[in-house]
Protein backbone atom coordinates (compact mmCIF):
# COMPACT_ATOMS: atom_id res chain seq x y z
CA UNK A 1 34.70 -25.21 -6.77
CA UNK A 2 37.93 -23.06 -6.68
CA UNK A 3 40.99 -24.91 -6.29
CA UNK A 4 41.71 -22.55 -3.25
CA UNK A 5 38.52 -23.65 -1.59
CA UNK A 6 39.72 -27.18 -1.79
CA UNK A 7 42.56 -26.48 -0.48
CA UNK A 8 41.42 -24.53 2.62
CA UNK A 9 38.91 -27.12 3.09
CA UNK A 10 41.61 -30.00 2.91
CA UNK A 11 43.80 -27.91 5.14
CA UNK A 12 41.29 -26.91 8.22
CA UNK A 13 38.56 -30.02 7.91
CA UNK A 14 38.46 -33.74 8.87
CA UNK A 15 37.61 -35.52 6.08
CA UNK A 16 35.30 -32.50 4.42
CA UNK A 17 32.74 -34.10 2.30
CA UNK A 18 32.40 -32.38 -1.27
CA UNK A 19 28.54 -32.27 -2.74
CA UNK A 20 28.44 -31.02 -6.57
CA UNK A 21 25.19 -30.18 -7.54
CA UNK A 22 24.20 -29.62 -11.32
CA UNK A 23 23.58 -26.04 -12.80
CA UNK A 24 21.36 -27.44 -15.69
CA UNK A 25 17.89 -27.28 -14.11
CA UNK A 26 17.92 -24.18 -11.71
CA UNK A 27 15.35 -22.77 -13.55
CA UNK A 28 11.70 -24.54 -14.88
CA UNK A 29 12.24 -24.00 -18.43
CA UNK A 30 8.92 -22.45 -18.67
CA UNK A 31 9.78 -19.30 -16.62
CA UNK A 32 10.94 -16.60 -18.16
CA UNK A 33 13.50 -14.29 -16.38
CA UNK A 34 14.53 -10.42 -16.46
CA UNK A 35 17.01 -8.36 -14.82
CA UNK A 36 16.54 -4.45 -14.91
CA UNK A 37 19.15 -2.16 -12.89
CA UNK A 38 17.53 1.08 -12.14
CA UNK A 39 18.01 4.17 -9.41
CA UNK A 40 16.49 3.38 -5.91
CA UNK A 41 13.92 6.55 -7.09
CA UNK A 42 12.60 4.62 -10.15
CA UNK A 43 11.72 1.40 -9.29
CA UNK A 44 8.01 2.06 -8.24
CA UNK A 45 7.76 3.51 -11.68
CA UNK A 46 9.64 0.26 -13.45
CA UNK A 47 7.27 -1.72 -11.57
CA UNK A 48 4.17 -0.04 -12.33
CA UNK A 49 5.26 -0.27 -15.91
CA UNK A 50 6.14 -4.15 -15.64
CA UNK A 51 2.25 -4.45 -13.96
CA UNK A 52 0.45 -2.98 -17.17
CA UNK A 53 2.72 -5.22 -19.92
CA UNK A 54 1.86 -8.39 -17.67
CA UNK A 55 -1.44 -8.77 -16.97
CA UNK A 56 -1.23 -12.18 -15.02
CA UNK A 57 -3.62 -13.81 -12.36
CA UNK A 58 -1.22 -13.89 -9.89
CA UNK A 59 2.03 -11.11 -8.97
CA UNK A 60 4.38 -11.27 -6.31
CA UNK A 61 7.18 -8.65 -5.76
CA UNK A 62 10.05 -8.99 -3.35
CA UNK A 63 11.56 -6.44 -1.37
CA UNK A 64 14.28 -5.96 0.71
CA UNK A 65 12.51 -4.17 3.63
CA UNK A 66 9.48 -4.05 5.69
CA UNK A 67 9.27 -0.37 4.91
CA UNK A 68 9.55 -0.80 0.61
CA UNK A 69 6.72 -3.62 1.17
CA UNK A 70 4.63 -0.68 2.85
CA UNK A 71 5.83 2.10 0.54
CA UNK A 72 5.31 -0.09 -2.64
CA UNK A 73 1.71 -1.50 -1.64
CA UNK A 74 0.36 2.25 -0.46
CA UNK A 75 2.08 3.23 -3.88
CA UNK A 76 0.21 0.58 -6.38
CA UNK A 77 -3.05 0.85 -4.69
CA UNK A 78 -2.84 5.21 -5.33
CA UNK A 79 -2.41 4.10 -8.89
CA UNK A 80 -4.94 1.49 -9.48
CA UNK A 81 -3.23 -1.67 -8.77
CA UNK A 82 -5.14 -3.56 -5.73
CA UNK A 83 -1.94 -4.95 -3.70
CA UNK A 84 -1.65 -6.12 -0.27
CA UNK A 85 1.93 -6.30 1.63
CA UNK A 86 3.41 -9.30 3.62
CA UNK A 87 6.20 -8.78 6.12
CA UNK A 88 7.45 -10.58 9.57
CA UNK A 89 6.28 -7.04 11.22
CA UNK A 90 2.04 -8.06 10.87
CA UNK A 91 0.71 -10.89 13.30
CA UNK A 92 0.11 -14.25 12.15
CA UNK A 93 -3.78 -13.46 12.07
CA UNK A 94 -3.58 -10.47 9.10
CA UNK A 95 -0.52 -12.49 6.92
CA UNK A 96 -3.03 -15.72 6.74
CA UNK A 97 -5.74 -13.32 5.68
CA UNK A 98 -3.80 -11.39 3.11
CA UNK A 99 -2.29 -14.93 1.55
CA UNK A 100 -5.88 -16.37 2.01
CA UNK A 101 -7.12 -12.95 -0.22
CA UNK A 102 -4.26 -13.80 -2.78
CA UNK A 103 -4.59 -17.52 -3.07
CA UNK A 104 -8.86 -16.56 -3.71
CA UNK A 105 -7.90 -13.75 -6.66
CA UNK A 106 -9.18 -11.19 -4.60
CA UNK A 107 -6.05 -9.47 -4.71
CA UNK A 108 -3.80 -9.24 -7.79
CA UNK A 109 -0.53 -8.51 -6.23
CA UNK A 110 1.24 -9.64 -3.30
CA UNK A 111 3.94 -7.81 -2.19
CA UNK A 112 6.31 -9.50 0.60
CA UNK A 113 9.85 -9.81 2.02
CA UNK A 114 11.96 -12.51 1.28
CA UNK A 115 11.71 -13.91 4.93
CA UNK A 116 7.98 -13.11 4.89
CA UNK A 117 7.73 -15.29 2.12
CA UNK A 118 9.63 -18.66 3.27
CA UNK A 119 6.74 -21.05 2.81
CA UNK A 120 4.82 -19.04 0.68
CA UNK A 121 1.63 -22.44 -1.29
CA UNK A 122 0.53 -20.69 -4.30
CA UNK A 123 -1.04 -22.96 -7.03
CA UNK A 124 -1.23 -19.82 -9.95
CA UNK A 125 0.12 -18.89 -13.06
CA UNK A 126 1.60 -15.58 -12.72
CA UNK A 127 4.82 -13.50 -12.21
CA UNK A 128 7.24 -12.83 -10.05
CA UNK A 129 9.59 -9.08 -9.37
């Protein structure tokens, strides 16, 4: 932690209590991870391209917004990619039946908000964008 941080900590709290947590095991060792920075106008084409190298059981995408999760799904499915979207916008009754779909294998990709998926049980080997 930044010895300023300590300091303002030391300065405005009672007694702050200091938690260190280790950086060696934030990731499984068995996932593999990628960064790609493209324009807001090519990502649907990055992902498409990252769907037909990795050809997994299981692929969940995150976006930002409720309206990328639409615009990405309607996208995938035009070009032969079965996807269904998840986001906080679609009652309780369609997200269990699109996670139920995905958790089955009926549905290769699964494409949700971050908030949408906060307790997201998926026992697969697969990736993750």
């Amino acid at each position: 932690m930044p010895k300023e941080i300590i300091r303002l900590s030391d300065d405005f709290l009672v007694e702050p209590e200091r938690i260190a947590l280790s950086r060696n095991n934030l990731t499984v060792s068995r996932i593999e991870q990628r960064y790609y920075t493209v324009e807001s106008n090519q990502k649907i084409s990055l992902v498409t391209q990252l769907l037909q190298i990795h050809d997994a059981n299981g692929i969940m995408i995150f976006c930002n917004t409720k309206k990328m999760v639409d615009e990405l799904t309607t996208e995938l499915n035009k070009v032969g990619f079965p996807a269904l979207g998840l986001h906080g916008d679609m009652k309780q009754e369609m997200r269990s039946m699109v996670m139920g779909r995905f958790k089955r294998g009926m549905v290769k990709v699964l494409i949700a908000t971050d908030v949408a998926a906060r307790g997201i049980d998926v026992d697969k080997d697969g990736c993750c964008y």
